[in-house]
C-alpha atoms as a PDB file:
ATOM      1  CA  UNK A   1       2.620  17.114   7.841  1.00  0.00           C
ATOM      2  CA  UNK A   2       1.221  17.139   4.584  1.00  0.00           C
ATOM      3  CA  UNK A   3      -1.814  15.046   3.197  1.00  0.00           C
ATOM      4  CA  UNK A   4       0.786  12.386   0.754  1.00  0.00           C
ATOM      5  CA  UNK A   5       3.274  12.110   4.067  1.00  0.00           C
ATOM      6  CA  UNK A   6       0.273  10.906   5.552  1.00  0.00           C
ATOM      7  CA  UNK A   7      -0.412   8.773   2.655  1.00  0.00           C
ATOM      8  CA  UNK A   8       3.206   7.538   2.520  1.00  0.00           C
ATOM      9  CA  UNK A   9       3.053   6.379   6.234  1.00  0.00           C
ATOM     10  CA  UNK A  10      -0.325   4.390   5.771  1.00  0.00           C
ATOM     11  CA  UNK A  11       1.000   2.952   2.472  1.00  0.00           C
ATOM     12  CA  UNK A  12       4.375   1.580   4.496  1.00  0.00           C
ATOM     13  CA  UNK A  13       2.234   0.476   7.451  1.00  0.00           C
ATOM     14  CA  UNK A  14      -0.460  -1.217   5.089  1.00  0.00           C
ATOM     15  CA  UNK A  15       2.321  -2.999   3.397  1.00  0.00           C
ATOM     16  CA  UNK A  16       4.076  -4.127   6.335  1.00  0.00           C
ATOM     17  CA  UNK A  17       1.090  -5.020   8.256  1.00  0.00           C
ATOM     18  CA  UNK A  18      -0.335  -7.389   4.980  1.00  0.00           C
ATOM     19  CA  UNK A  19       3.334  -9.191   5.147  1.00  0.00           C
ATOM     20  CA  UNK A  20       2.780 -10.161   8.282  1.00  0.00           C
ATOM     21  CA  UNK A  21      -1.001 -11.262   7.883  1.00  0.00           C
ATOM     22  CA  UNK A  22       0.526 -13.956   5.527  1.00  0.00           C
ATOM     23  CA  UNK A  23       3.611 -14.292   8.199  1.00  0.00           C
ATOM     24  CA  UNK A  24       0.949 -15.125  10.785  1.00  0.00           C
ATOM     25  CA  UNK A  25      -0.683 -18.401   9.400  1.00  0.00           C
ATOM     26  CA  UNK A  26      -4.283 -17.389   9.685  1.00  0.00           C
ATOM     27  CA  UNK A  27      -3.211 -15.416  13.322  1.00  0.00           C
ATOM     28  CA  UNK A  28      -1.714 -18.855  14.671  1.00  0.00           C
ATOM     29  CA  UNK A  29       1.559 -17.224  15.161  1.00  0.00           C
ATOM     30  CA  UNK A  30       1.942 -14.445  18.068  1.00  0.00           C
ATOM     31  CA  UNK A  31       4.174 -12.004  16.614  1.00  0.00           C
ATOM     32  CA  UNK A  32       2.959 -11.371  13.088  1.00  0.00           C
ATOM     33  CA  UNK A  33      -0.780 -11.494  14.569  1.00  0.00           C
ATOM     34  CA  UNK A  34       0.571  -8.553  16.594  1.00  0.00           C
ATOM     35  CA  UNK A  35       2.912  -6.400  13.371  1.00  0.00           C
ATOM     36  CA  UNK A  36      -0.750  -6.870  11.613  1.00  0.00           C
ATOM     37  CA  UNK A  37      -3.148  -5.472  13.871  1.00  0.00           C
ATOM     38  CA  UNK A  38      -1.055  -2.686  14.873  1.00  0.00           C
ATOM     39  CA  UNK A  39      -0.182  -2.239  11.223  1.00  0.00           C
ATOM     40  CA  UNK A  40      -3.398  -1.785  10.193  1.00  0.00           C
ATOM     41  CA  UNK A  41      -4.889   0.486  13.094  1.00  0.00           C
ATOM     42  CA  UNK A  42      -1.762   2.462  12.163  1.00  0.00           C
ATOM     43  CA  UNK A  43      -2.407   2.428   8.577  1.00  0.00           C
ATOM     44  CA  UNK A  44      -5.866   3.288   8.945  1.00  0.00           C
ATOM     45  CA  UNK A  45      -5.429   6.127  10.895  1.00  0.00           C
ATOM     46  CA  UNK A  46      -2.867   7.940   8.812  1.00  0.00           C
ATOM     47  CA  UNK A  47      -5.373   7.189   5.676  1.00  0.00           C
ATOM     48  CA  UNK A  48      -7.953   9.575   7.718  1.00  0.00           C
ATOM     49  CA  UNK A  49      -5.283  12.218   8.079  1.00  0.00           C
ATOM     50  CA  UNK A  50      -4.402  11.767   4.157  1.00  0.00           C
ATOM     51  CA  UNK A  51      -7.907  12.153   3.543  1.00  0.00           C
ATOM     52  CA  UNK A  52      -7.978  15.650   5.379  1.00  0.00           C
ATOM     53  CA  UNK A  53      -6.569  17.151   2.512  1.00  0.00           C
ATOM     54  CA  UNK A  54      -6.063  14.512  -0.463  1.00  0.00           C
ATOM     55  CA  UNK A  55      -9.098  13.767  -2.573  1.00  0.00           C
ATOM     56  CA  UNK A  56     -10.427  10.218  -1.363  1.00  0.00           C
ATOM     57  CA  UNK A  57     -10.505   8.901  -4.670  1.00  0.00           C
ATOM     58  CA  UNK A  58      -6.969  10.295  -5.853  1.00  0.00           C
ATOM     59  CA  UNK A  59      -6.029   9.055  -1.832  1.00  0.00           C
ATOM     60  CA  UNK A  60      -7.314   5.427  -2.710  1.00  0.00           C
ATOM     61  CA  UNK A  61      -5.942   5.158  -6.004  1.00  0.00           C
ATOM     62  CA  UNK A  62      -2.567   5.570  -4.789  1.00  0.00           C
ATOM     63  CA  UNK A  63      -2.759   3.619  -1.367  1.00  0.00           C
ATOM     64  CA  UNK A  64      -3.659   0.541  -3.726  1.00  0.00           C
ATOM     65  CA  UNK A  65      -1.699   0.715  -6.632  1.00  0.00           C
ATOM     66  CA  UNK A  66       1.899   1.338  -4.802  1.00  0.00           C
ATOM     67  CA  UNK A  67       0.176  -0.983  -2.132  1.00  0.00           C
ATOM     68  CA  UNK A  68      -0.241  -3.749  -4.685  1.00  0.00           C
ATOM     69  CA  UNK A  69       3.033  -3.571  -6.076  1.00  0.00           C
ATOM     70  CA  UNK A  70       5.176  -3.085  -2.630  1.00  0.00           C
ATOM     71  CA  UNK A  71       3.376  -6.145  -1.507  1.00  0.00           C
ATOM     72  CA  UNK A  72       3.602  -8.122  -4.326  1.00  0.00           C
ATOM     73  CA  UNK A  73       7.320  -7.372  -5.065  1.00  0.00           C
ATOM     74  CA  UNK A  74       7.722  -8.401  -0.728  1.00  0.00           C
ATOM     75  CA  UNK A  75       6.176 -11.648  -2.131  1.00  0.00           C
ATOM     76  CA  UNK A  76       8.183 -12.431  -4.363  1.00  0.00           C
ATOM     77  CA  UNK A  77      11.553 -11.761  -2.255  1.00  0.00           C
ATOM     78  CA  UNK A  78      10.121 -13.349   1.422  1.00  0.00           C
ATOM     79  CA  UNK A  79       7.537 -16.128   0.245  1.00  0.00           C
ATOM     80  CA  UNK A  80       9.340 -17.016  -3.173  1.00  0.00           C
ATOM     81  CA  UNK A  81       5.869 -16.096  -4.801  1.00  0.00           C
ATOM     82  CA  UNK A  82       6.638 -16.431  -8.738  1.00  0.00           C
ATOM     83  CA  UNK A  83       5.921 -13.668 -11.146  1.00  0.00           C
ATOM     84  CA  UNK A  84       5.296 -13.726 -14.582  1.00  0.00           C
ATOM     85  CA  UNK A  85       5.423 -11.637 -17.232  1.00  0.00           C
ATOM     86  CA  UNK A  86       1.939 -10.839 -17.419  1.00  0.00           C
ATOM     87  CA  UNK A  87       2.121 -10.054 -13.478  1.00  0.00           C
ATOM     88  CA  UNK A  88       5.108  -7.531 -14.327  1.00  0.00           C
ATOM     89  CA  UNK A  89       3.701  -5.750 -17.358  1.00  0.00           C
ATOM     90  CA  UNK A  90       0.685  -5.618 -15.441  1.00  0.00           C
ATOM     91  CA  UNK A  91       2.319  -4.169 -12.240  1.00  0.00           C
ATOM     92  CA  UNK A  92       3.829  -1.370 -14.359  1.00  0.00           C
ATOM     93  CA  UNK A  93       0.865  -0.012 -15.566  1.00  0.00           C
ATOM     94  CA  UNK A  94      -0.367   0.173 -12.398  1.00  0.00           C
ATOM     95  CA  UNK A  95       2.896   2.808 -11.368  1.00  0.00           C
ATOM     96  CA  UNK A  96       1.848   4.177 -14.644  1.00  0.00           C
ATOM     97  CA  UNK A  97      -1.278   4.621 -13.807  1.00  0.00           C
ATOM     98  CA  UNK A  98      -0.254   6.615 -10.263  1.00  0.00           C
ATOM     99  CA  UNK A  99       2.613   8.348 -12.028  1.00  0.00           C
ATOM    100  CA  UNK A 100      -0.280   9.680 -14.360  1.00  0.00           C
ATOM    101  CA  UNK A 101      -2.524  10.747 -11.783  1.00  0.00           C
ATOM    102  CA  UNK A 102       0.285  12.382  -9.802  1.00  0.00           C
ATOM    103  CA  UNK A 103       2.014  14.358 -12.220  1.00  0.00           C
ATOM    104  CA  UNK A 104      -0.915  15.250 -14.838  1.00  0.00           C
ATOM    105  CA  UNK A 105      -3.980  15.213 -12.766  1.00  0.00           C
ATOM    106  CA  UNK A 106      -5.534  18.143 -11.217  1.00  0.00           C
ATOM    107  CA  UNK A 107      -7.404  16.094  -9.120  1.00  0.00           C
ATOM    108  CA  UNK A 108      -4.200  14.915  -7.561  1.00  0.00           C
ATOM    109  CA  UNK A 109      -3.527  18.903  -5.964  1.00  0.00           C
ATOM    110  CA  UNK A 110      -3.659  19.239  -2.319  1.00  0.00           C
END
């Protein structure tokens, strides 16, 4: 599997496990404790695999910007978390941002 599949997986896993952290009420509640720490062991390790062959910088860059905007967009559908137009420009210059990296960047070859 290729460096981004890795980086795809720990993405989903990072966003899914951060759901849950909020699901769990400060780890109060058995079940989303569980999604979280899993999610993030999981997450963690395909980030190492990513980073066998994806630059760590170029690796990090997209984790958190497509992390950021999965999560917050979850937000906004499960906890009714308001955005506002500053939060939505804001959110698509950070895709921007990755799109730019990804399709322009040499750095961004693996």
């Amino acid at each position: 599997m290729n460096g981004y599949a890795w980086l795809g997986i720990a993405i989903l896993c990072e966003v899914i496990a951060t759901t849950a952290l909020k699901a769990s009420e400060g780890f109060t509640r058995l079940i989303p404790s569980i999604i979280t720490s899993v999610g993030y062991v999981v997450a963690f390790y395909c980030m190492s695999q990513s980073m066998k062959t994806v630059p760590v910088g170029i690796s990090y860059a997209i984790w958190s910007g497509i992390g950021i905007v999965l999560i917050t967009l979850l937000a906004w559908v499960i906890f009714k978390q308001k955005l506002d137009l500053p939060a939505v420009i804001g959110m698509g210059m950070i895709l921007a941002g990755v799109l730019v990296i990804n399709l322009f960047s040499k750095a961004a070859v693996a």
